[in-house]
Structure formats: structure tokens, C-alpha cells
Protein backbone atom coordinates (compact mmCIF):
# COMPACT_ATOMS: atom_id res chain seq x y z
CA UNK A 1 68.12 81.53 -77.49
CA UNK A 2 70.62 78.85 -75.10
CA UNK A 3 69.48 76.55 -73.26
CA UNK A 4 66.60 75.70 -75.73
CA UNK A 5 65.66 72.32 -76.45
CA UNK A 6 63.59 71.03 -79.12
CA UNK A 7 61.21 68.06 -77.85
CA UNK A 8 58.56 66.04 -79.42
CA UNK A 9 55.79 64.17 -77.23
CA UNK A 10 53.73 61.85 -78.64
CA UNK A 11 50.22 61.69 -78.42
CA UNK A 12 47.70 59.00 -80.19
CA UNK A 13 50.09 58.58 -83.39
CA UNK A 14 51.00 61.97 -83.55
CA UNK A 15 53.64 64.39 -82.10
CA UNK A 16 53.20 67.94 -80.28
CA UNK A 17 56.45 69.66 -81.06
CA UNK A 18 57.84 71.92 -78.15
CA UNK A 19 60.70 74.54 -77.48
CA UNK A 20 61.75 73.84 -73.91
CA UNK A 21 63.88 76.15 -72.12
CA UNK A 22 65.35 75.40 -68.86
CA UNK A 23 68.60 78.42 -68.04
CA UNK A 24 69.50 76.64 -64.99
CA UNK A 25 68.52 72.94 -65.70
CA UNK A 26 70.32 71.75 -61.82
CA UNK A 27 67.48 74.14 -60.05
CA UNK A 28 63.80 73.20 -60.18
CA UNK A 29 62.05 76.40 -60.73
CA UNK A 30 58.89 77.12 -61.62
CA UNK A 31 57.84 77.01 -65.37
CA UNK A 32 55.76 78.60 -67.59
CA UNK A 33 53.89 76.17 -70.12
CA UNK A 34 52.61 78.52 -73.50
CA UNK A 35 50.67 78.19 -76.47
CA UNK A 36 49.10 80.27 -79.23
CA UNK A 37 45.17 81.19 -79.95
CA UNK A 38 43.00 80.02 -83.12
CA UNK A 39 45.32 79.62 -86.27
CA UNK A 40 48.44 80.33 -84.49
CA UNK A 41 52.00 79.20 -84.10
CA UNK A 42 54.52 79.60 -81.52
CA UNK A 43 56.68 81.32 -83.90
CA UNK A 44 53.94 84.26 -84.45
CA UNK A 45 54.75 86.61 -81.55
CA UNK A 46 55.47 84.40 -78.72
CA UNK A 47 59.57 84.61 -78.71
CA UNK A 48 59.05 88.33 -77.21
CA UNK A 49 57.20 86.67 -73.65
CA UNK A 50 59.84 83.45 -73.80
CA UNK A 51 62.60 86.13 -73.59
CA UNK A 52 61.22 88.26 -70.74
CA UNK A 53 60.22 85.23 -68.85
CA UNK A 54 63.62 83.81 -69.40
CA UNK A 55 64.97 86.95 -67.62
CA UNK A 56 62.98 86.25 -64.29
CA UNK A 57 64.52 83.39 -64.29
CA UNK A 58 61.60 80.95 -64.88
CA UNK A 59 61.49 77.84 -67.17
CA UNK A 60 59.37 77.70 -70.33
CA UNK A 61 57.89 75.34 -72.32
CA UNK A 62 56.41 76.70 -75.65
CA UNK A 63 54.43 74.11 -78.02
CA UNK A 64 52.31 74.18 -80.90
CA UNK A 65 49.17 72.22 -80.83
CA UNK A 66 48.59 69.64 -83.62
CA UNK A 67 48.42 70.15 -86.78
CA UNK A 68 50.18 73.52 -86.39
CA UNK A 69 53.86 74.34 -86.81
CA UNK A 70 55.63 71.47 -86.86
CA UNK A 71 52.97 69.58 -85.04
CA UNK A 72 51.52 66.45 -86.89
CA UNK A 73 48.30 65.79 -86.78
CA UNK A 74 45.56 64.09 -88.60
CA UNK A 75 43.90 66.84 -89.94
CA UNK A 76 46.47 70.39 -90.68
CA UNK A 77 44.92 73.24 -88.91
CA UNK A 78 42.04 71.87 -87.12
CA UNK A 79 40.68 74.31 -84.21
CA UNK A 80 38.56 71.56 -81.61
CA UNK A 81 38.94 72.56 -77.98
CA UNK A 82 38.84 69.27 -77.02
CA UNK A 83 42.13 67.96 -79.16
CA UNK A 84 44.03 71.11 -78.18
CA UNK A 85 42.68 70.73 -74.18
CA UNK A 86 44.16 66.95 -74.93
CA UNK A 87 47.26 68.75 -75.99
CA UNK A 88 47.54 70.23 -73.24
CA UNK A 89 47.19 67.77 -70.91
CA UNK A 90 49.73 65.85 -72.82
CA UNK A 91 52.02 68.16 -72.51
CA UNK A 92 51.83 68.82 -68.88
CA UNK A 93 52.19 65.17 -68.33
CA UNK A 94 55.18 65.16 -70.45
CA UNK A 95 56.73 67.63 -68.01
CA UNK A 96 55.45 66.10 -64.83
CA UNK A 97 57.09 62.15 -66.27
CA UNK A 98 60.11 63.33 -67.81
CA UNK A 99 61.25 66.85 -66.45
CA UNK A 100 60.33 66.32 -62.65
CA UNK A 101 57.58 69.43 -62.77
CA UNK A 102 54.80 69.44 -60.88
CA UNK A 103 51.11 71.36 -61.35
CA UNK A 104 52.77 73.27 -58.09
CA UNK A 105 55.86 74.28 -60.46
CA UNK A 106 53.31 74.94 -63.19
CA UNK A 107 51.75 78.32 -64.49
CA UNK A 108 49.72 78.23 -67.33
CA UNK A 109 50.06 80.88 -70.26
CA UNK A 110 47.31 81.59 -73.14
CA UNK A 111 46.18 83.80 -75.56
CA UNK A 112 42.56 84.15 -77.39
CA UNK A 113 41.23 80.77 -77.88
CA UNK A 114 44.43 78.93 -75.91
CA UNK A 115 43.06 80.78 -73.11
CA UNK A 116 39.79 79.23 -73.31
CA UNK A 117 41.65 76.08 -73.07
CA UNK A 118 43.58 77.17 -69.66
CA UNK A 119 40.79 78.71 -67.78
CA UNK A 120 39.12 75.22 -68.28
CA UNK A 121 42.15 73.13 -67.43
CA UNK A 122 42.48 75.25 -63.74
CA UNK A 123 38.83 74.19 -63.34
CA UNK A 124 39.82 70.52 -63.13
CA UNK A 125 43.16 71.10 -61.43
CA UNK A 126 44.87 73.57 -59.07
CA UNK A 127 48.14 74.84 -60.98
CA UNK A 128 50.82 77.92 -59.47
CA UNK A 129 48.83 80.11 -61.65
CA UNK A 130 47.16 80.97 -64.57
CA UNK A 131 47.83 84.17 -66.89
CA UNK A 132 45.03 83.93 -69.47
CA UNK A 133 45.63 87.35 -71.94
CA UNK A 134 42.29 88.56 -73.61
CA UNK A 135 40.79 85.01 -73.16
CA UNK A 136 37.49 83.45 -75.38
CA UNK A 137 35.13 82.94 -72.46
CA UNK A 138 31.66 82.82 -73.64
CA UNK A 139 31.22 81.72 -77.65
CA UNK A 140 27.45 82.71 -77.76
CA UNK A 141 28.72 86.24 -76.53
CA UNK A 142 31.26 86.23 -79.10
CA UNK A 143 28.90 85.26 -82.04
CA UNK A 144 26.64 88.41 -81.45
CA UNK A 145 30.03 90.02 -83.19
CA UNK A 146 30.13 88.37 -86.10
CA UNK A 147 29.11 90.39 -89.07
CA UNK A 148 25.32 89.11 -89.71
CA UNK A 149 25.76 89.01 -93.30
CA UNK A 150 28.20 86.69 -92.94
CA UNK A 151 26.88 84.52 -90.50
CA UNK A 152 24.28 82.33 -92.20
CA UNK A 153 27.28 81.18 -95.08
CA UNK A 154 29.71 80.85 -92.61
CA UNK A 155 27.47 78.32 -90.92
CA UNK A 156 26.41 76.65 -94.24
CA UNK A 157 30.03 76.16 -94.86
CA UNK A 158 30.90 75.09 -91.22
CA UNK A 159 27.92 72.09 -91.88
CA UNK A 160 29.66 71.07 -94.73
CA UNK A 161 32.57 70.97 -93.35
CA UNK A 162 30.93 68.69 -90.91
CA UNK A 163 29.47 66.19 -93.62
CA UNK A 164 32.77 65.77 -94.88
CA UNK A 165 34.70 64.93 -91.94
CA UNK A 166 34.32 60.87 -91.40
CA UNK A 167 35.45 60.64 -95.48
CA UNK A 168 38.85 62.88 -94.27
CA UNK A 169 37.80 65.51 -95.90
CA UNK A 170 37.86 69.45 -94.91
CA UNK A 171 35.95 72.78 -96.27
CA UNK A 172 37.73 75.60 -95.03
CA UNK A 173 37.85 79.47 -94.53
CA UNK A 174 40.57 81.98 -94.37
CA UNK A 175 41.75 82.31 -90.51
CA UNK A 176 41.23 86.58 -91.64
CA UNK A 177 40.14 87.64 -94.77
CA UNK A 178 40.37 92.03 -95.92
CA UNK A 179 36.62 91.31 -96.37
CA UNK A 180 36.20 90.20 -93.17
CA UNK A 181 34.63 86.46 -94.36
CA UNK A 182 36.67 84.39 -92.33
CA UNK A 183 36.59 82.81 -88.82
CA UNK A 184 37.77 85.80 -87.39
CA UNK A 185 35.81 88.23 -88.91
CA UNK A 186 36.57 91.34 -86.23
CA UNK A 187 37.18 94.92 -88.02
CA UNK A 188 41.14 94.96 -86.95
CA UNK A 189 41.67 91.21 -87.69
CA UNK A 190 42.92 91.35 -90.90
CA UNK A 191 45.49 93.69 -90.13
CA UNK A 192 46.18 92.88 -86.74
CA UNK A 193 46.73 89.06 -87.23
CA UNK A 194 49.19 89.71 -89.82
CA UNK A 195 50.69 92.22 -87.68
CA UNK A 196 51.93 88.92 -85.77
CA UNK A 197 53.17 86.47 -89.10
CA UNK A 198 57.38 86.81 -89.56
CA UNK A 199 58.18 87.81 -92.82
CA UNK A 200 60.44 84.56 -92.97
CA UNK A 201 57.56 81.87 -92.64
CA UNK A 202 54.16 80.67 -94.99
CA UNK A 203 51.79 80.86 -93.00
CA UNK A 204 48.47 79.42 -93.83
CA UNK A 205 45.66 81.36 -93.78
CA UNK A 206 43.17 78.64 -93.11
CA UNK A 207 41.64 76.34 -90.70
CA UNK A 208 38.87 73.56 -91.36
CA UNK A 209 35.22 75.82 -91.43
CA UNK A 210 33.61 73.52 -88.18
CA UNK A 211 34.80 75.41 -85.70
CA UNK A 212 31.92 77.66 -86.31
CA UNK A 213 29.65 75.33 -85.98
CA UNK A 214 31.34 74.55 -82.31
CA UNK A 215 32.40 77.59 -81.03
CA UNK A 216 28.93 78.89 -79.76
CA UNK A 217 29.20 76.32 -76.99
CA UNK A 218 32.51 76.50 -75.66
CA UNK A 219 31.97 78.84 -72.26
CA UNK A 220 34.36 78.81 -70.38
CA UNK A 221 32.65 81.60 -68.24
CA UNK A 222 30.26 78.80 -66.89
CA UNK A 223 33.21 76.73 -65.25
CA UNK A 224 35.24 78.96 -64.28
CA UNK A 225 33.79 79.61 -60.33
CA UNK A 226 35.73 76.47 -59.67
CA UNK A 227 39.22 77.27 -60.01
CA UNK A 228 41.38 77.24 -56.58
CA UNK A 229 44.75 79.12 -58.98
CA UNK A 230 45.61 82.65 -58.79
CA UNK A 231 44.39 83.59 -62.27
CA UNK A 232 45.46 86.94 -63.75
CA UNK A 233 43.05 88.19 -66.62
CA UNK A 234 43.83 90.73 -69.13
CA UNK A 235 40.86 92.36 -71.14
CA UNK A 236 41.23 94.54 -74.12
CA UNK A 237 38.91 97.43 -73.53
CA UNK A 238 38.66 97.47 -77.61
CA UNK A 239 38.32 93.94 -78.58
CA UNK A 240 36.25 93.38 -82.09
CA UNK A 241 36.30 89.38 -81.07
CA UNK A 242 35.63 89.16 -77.41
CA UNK A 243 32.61 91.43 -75.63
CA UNK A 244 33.97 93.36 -72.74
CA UNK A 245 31.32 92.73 -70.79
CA UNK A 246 31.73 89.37 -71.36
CA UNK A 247 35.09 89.01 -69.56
CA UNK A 248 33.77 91.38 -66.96
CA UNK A 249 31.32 88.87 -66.28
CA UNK A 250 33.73 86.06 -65.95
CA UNK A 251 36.04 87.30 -63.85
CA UNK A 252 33.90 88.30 -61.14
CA UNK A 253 33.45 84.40 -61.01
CA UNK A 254 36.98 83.31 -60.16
CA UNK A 255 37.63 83.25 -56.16
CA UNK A 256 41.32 84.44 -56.66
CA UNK A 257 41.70 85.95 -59.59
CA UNK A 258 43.54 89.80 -60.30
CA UNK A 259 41.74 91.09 -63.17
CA UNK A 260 42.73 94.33 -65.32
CA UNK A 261 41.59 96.17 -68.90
CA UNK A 262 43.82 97.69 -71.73
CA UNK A 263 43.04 99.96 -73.93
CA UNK A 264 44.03 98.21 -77.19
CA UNK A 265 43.04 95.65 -79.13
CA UNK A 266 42.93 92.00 -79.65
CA UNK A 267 46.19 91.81 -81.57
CA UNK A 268 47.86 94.57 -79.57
CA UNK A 269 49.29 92.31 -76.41
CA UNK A 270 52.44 92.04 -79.22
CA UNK A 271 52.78 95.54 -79.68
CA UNK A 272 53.85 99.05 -77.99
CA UNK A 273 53.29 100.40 -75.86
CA UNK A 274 50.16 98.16 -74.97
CA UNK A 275 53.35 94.92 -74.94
CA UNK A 276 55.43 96.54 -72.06
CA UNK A 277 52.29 97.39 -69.82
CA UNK A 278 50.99 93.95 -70.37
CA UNK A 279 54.55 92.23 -69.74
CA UNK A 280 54.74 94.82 -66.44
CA UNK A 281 51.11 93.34 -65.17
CA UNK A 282 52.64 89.84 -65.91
CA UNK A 283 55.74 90.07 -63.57
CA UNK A 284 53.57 91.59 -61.19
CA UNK A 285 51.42 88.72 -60.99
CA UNK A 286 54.41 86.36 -61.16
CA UNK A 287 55.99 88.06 -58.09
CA UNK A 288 52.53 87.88 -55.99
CA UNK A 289 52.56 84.09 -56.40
């Protein structure tokens, strides 16, 4: 696509890579800041929203959060929601220093797990908006999905995993797995996640085994009352990972949010005809801002 450019911001002794792309660079318009969920890169699905957003005429800045793509990092793959919040920030900083944008200029995109991490940025600061598509919002909630025979090894794995971290170490599990042993362990996961992988990139199927220790006790639902951005939330009416009722819940909380269910699945915001409804709610929201 023109007017892309590749940037690198640094953060501790690291660097978030970023596609930036700014059609009419001389105008300040508003921008739309993206990133993937758990495992993913910006290459897995993500060109599809650049281009549409592109085409209303807004600014986007697409990254990959450490350790993914071609993000260093010190550990490859590591899920924390507080180093990819962190990247976040970073990035958003990044814009505000060296691209003259402004939390005003600023709408905040996220998918899965990287829309846990937006729903709990707006909490701390008012942004244009926030478009948060089939978001994590309560872990506990989540983890009564998780196929109980699983569960208990998954754990065991996650502590050791744990133990093994201050010696630089990692245990890790499949991101999907046929058998469904893996961190995301829903009944169309296997299929639907690599639904999303291009045929021209290696994608690796793994990520360190702690974030199932952690992810009980990231909830976003309990901060969310305090956001002062329009939010839009999407809810698949048929998500394995993410209890309907759960989002329900949530977004009843937020003072100005629009809030609307598909009837898909987790992995179906990439595909038709579930993609052009979703991208039609999207401008919609975009144009009430």
C-alpha cells in the first residue's frame, strides 16, 4: 500500500516495529492506532481493516507488540498484559512526540486479547474512540470454557513456566492445537486461527505457558465504568473463547458506549459475510464521532 512507512520505537532496549500510514501527510486527521490479539501478528488479517480505513480517509498506525513479528523483545512470544499495555502506551507516545497526534486525534482498534488492553487504556485516558471487536473482558468468565480435562495440566505447565522465568527460560504450549490442548483451547480455534495465517509466512504456533496462570485476573469488565470515549463493542453471539453474557455484562457498564452482537464466531470478524457487516458497524461508529 503508498504512503506506508515502516517505523521502529524503542522501548527499554527493545523495538516495537510499526506500519504507519498517513495518505495525506500535510492534513492532521484523525488516526487509527491497531494491534492483534494473543499470538498474533499484524500481518494475520489486519491489511483487510488498514485498507478500508485508508479509504475514509483516516491515518493508521499498525504495530506488533514485542516479541511478535518483527518486534524484539526479551522473551519471543510472551502474552503479559502489562508489557503489551506498555506497548501501547509507547506507541501512542511515539505518535503524540514525533507525528503531532493527539489522544483527541486518536481511536483505538483491538481484537481478542488487544482489546482487553484498549478497554483498559480508555479507563485511564479519554481517546476519540475506542472500537474493541469481540474483546477478553472477564478471564475468570473465560476459564469456565476451557475444556476441564485440560485445565489442571495446562496450569501445571503454566507454574513451570513460572519457575523458569528469572533463569530465561520458557515452557510453552501451542497458541491452537487439533486436540484442543493449547491456550486457546475453543472448539473452532484450531481451524479458525489458521483461517487467519498467510500461506507466505512461519508462523509460530506457540507462546510461553504463564499466561494461564495470569489470565484469570485480567477483567477488564471491572474498570471499564470509567471510560469518558465513545466505545463501540462487537460480540460474537457464537464465541467458544469469550461468554456472551460476559460482554453483555460489560457493556452495560460503559457510559457511552454503542454495543452490537454477530452471529459468528471468534475468528469470523476476517471473514464473509460476518467481515463486511462488521466493517459497515465500524464506519458507522467512525461517522458518529
Amino acid at each position: 500500500m503508498e504512503n506506508m512507512k515502516k517505523i521502529w520505537i524503542d522501548i527499554e532496549e527493545y523495538k516495537i516495529q510499526a506500519d504507519l500510514y498517513q495518505p495525506s501527510p500535510t492534513d492532521r486527521n484523525h488516526i487509527i492506532i491497531m494491534a492483534h490479539g494473543l499470538g498474533g501478528e499484524k500481518s494475520c488479517g489486519l491489511t483487510p481493516f488498514v485498507q478500508f480505513y485508508l479509504s475514509l480517509g483516516y491515518d493508521v498506525c499498525v504495530f506488533d507488540h514485542r516479541g511478535f513479528g518483527e518486534s524484539s523483545g526479551a522473551i519471543k512470544n510472551l502474552v503479559d498484559k502489562n508489557s503489551q499495555i506498555q506497548d501501547w502506551k509507547t506507541v501512542i507516545h511515539h505518535l503524540k512526540e514525533h507525528y503531532s497526534y493527539s489522544e483527541k486525534h486518536m481511536i483505538l482498534w483491538g481484537y481478542s486479547f488487544s482489546s482487553a488492553h484498549i478497554l483498559m487504556l480508555a479507563s485511564q485516558t479519554e481517546y476519540k474512540g475506542i472500537i474493541s471487536n469481540f474483546p477478553h473482558v472477564d478471564g475468570l468468565a473465560s476459564l469456565k470454557l476451557y475444556p476441564k480435562k485440560y485445565l489442571l495440566v495446562a496450569t501445571l505447565l503454566s507454574l513451570i513456566d513460572l519457575t523458569l522465568a528469572p533463569f530465561g527460560k520458557v515452557k510453552t504450549m501451542p497458541v491452537v492445537n487439533k486436540n484442543r490442548f493449547a491456550i486457546l483451547a475453543g472448539q473452532d480455534c484450531y481451524r479458525g486461527y489458521l483461517s487467519i495465517i498467510p500461506k507466505n509466512i512461519q508462523w509460530d504456533n506457540r507462546v510461553p505457558a504463564r499466561i494461564i496462570a495470569y489470565i484469570g485476573f485480567y477483567r477488564p469488565t471491572i474498570y471499564v465504568h470509567k471510560i469518558e470515549s465513545s466505545v463501540l463493542v462487537l460480540a460474537a453471539e457464537n464465541d467458544s473463547l469469550i461468554p456472551l453474557s460476559a460482554t453483555q455484562k460489560m457493556a452495560k457498564k460503559i457510559k457511552n458506549g454503542q454495543y452490537h452482537e454477530i452471529t459468528c464466531g471468534h475468528f469470523d470478524l476476517f471473514h464473509e459475510p460476518y467481515h463486511r457487516q462488521i466493517l459497515q458497524l465500524h464506519q458507522q461508529f467512525l461517522a458518529s464521532l
